[in-house]
PDB file of N, CA and C in Angstrom:
ATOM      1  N   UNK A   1     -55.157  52.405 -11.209  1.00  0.00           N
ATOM      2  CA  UNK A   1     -54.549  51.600 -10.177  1.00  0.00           C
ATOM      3  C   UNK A   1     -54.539  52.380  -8.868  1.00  0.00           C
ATOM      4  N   UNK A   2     -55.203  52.196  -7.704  1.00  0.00           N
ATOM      5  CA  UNK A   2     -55.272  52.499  -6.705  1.00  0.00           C
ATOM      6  C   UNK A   2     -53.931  52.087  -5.708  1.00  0.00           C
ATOM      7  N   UNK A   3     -53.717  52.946  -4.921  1.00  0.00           N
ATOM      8  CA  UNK A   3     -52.351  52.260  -4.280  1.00  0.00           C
ATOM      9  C   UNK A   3     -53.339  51.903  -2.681  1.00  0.00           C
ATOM     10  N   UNK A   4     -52.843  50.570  -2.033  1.00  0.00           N
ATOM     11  CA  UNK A   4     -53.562  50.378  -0.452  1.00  0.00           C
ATOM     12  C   UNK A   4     -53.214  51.904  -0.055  1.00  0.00           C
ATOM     13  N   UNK A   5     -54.198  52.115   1.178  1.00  0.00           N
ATOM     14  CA  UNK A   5     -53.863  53.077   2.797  1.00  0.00           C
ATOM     15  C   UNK A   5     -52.536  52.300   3.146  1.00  0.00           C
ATOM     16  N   UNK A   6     -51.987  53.404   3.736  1.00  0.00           N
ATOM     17  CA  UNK A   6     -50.760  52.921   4.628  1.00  0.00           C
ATOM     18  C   UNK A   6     -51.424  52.553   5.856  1.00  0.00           C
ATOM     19  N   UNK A   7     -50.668  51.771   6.354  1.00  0.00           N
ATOM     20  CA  UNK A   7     -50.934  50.673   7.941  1.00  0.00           C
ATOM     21  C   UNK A   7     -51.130  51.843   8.800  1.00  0.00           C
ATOM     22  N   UNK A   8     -51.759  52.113   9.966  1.00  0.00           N
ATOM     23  CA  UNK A   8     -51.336  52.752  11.377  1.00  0.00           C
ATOM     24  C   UNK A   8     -49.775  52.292  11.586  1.00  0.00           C
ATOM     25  N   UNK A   9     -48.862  50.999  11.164  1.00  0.00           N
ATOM     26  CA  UNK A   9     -47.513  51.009  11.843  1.00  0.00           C
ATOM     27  C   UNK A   9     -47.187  51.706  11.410  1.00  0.00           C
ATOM     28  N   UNK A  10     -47.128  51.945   9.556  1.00  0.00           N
ATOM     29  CA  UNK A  10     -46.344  53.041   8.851  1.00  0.00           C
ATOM     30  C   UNK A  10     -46.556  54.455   9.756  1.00  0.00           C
ATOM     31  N   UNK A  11     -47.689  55.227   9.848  1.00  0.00           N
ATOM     32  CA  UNK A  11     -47.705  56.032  10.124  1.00  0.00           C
ATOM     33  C   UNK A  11     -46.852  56.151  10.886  1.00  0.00           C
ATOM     34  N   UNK A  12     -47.083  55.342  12.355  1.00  0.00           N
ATOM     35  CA  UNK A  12     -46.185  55.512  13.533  1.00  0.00           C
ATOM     36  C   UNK A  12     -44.927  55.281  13.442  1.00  0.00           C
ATOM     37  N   UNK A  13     -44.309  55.337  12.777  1.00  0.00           N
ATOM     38  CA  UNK A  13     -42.948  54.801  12.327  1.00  0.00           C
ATOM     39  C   UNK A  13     -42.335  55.996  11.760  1.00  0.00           C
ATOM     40  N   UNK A  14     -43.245  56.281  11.070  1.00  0.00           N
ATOM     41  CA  UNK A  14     -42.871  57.814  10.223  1.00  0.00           C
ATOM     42  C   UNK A  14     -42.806  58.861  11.329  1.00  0.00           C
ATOM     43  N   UNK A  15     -43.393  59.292  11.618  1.00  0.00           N
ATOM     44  CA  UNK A  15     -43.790  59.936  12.752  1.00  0.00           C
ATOM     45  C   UNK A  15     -42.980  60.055  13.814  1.00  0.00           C
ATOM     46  N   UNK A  16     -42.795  58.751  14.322  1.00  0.00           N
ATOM     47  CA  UNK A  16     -41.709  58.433  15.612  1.00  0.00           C
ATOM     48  C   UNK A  16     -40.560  58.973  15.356  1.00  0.00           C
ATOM     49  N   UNK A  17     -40.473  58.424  13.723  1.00  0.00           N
ATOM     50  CA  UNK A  17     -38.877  59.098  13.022  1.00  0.00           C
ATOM     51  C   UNK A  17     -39.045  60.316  12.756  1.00  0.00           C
ATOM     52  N   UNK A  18     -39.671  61.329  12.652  1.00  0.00           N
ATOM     53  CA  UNK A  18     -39.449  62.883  12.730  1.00  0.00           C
ATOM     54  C   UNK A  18     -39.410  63.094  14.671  1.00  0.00           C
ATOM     55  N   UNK A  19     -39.902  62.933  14.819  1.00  0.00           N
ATOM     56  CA  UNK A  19     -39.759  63.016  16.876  1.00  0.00           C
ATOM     57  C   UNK A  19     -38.460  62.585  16.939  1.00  0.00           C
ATOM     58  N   UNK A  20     -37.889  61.660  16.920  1.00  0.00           N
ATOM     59  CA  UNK A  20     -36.937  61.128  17.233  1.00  0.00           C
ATOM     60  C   UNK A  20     -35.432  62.296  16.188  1.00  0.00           C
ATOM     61  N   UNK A  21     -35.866  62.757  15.599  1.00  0.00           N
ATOM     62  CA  UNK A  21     -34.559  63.513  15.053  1.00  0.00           C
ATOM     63  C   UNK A  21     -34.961  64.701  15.025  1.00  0.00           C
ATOM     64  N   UNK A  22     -36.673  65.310  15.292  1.00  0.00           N
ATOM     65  CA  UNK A  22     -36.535  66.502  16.124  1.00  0.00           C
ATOM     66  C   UNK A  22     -35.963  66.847  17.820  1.00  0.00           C
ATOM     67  N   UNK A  23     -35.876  65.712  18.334  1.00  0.00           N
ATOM     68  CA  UNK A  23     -35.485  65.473  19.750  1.00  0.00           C
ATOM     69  C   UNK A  23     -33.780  65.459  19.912  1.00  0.00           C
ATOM     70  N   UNK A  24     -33.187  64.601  18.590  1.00  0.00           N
ATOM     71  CA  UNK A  24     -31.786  64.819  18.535  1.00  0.00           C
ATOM     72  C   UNK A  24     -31.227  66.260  17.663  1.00  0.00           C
ATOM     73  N   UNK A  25     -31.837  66.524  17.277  1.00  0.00           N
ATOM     74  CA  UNK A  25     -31.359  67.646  16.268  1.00  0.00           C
ATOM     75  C   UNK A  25     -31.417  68.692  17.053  1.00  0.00           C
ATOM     76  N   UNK A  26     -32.433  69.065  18.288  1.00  0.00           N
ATOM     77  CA  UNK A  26     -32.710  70.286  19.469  1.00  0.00           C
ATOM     78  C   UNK A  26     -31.175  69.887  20.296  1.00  0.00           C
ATOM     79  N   UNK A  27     -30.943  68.809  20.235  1.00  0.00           N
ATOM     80  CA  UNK A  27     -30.033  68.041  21.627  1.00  0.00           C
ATOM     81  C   UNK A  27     -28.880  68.471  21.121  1.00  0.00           C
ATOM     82  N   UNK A  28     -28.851  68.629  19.835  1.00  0.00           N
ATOM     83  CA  UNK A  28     -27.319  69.271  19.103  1.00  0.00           C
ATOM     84  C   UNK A  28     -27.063  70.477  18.910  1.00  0.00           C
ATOM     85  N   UNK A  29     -28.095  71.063  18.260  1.00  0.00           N
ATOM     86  CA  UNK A  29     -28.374  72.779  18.580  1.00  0.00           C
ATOM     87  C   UNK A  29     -28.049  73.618  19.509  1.00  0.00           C
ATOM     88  N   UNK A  30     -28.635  72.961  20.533  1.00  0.00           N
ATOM     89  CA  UNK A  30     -28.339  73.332  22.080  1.00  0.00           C
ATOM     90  C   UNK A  30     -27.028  73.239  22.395  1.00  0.00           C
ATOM     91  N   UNK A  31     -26.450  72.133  22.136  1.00  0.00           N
ATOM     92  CA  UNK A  31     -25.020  71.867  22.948  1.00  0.00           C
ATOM     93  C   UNK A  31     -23.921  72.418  21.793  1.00  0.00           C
ATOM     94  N   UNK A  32     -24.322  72.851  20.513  1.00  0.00           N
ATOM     95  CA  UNK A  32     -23.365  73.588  19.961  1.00  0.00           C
ATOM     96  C   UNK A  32     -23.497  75.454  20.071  1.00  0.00           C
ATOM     97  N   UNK A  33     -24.911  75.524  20.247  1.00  0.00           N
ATOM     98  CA  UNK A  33     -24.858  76.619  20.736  1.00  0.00           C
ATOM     99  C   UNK A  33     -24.625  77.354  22.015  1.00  0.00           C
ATOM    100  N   UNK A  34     -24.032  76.210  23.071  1.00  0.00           N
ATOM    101  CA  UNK A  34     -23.442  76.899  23.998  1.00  0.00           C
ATOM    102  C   UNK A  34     -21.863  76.917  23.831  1.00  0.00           C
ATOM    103  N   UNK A  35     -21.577  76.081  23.296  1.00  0.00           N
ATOM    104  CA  UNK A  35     -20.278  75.550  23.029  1.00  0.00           C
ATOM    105  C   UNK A  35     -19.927  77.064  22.346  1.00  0.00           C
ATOM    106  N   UNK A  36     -20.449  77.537  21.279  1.00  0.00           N
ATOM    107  CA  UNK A  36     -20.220  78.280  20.360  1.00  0.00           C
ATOM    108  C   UNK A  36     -20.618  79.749  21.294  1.00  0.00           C
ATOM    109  N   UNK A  37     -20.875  79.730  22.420  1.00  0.00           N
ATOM    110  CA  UNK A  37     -21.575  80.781  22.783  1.00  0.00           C
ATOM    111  C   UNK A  37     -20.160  81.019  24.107  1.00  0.00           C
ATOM    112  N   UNK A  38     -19.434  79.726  24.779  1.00  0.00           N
ATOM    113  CA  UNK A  38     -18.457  79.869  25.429  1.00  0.00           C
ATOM    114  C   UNK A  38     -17.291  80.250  24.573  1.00  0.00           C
ATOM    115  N   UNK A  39     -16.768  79.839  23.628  1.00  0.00           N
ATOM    116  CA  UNK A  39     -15.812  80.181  22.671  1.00  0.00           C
ATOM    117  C   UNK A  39     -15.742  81.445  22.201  1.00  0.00           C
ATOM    118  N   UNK A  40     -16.767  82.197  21.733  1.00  0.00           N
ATOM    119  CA  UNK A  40     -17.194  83.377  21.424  1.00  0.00           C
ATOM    120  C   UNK A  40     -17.299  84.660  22.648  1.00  0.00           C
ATOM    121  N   UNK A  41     -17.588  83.852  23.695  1.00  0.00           N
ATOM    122  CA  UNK A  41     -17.911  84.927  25.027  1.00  0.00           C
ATOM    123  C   UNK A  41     -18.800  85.609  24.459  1.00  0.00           C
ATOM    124  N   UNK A  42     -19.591  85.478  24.467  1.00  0.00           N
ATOM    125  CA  UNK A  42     -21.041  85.969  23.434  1.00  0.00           C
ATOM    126  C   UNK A  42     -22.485  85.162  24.652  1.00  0.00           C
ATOM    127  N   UNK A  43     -23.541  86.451  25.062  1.00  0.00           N
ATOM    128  CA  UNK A  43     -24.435  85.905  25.404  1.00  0.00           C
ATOM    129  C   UNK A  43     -25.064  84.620  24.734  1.00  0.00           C
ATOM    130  N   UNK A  44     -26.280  83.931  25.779  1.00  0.00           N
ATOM    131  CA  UNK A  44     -26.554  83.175  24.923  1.00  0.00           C
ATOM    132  C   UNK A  44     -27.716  83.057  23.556  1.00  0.00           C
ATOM    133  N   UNK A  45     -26.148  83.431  22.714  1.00  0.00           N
ATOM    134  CA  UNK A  45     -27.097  84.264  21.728  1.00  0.00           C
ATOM    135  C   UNK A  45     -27.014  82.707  20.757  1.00  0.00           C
ATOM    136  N   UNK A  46     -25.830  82.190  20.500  1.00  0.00           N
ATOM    137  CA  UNK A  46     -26.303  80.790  19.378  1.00  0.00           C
ATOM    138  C   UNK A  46     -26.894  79.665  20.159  1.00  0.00           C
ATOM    139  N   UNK A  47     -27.325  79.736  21.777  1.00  0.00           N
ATOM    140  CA  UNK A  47     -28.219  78.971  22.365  1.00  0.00           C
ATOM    141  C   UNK A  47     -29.263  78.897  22.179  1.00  0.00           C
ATOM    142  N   UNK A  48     -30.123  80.070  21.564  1.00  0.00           N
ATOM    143  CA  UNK A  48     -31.125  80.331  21.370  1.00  0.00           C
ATOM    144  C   UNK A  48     -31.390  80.075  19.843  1.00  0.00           C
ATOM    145  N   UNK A  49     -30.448  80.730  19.065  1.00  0.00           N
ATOM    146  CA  UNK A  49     -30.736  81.084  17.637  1.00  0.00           C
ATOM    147  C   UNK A  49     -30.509  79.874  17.090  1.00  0.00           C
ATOM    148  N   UNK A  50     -29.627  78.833  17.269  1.00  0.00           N
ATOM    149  CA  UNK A  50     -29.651  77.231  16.787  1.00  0.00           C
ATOM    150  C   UNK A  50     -30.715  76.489  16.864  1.00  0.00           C
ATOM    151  N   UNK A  51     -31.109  76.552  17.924  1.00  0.00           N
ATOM    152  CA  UNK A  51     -32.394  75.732  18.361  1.00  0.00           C
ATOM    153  C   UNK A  51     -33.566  76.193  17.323  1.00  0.00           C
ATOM    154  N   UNK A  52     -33.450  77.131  17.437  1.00  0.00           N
ATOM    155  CA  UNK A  52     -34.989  77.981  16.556  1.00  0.00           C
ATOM    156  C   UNK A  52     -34.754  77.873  15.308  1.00  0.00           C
ATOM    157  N   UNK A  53     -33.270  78.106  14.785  1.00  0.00           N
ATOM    158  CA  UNK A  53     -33.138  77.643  13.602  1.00  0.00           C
ATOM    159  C   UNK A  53     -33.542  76.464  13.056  1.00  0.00           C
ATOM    160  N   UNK A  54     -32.952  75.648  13.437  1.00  0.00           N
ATOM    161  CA  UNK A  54     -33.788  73.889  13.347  1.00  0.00           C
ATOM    162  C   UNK A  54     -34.940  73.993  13.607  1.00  0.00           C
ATOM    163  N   UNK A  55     -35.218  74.353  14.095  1.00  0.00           N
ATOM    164  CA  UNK A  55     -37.321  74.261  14.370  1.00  0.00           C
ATOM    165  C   UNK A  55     -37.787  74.755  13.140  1.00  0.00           C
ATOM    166  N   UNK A  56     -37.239  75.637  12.529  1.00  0.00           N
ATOM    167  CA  UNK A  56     -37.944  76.470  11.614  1.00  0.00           C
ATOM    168  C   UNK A  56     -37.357  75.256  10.283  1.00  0.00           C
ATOM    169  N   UNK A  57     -36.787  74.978  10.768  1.00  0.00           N
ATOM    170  CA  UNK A  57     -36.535  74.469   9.468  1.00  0.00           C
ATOM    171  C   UNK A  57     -36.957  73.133   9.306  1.00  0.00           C
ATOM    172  N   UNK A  58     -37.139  72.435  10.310  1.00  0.00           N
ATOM    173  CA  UNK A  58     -38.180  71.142  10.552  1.00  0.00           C
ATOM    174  C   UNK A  58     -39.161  71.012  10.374  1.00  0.00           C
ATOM    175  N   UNK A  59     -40.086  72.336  10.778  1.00  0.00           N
ATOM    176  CA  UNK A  59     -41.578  72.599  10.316  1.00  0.00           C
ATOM    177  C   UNK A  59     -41.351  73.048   9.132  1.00  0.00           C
ATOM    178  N   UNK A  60     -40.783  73.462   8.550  1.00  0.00           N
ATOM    179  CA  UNK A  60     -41.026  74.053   7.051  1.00  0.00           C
ATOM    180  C   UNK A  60     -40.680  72.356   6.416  1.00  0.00           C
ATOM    181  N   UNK A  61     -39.815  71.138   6.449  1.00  0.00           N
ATOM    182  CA  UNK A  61     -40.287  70.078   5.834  1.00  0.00           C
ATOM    183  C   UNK A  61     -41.349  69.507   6.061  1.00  0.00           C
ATOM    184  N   UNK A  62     -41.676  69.645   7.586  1.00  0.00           N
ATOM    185  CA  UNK A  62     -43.078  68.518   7.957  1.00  0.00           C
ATOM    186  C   UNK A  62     -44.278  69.240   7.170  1.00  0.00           C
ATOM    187  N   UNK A  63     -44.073  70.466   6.745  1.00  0.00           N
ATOM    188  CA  UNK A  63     -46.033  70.882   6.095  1.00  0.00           C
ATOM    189  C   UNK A  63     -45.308  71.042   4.756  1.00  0.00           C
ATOM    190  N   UNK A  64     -44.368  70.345   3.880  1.00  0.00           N
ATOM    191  CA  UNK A  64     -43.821  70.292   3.010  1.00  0.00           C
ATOM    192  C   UNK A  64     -43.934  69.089   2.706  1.00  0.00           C
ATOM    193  N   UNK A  65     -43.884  67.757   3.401  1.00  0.00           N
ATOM    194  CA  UNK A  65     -44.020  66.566   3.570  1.00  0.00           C
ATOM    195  C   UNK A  65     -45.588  66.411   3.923  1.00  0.00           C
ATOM    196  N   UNK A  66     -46.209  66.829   4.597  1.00  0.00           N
ATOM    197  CA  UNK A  66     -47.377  66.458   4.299  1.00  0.00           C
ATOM    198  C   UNK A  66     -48.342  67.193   3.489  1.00  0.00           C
ATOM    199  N   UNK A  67     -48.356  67.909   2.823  1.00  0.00           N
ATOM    200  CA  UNK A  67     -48.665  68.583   1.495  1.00  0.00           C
ATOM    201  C   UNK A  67     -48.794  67.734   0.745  1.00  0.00           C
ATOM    202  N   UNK A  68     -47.318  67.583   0.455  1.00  0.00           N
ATOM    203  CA  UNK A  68     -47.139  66.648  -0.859  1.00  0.00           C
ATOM    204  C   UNK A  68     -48.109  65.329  -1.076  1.00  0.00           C
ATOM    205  N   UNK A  69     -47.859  64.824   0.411  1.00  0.00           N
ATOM    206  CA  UNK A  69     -49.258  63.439   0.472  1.00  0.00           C
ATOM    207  C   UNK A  69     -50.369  63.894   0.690  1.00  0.00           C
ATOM    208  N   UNK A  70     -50.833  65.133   1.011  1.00  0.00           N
ATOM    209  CA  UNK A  70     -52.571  65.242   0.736  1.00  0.00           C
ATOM    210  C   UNK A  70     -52.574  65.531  -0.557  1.00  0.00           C
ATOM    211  N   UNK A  71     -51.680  66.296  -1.422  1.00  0.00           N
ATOM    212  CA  UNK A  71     -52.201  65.857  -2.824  1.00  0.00           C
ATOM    213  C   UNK A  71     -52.174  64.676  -3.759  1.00  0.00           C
ATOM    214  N   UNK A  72     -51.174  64.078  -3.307  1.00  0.00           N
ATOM    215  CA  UNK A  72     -51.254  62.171  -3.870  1.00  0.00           C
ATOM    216  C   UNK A  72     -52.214  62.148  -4.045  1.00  0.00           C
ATOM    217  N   UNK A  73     -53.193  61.897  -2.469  1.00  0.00           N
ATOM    218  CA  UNK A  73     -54.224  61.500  -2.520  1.00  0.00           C
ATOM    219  C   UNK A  73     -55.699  61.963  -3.045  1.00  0.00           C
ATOM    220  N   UNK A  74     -55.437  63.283  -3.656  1.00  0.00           N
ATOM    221  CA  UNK A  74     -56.392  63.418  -4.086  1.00  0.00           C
ATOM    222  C   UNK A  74     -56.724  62.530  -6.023  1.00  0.00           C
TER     223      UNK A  74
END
């Protein structure tokens, strides 16, 4: 049993939805790591290190997530 290709909408949909909560998830990072960086009187050291944290950890699902579907398909 073969499963169809997904649509071009799917894709873009999928897609849009990782952009769209890599874009909010930086937007939170940021504003807790200054927050956390005024409270602390601490350079901006969790301004930096939040943000990067989430990145790293976003790319480690997205080639985790698409892994998994290039081997489906094989």
């Amino acid at each position: 049993m073969s499963s169809k290709p997904p649509s071009n909408k799917e894709f873009f949909l999928r897609y849009a939805s990782l952009g769209s909560q890599i874009l909010a998830g930086l937007g939170l990072a940021v504003f807790g790591g200054l927050k956390a960086d005024y409270w602390l009187h601490t350079l901006p050291l969790f301004s930096c290190a939040l943000p990067l944290l989430l990145l790293t950890g976003m790319f480690y699902k997205l080639f985790r997530d698409t892994d998994k579907n290039h081997q489906d398909e094989k």
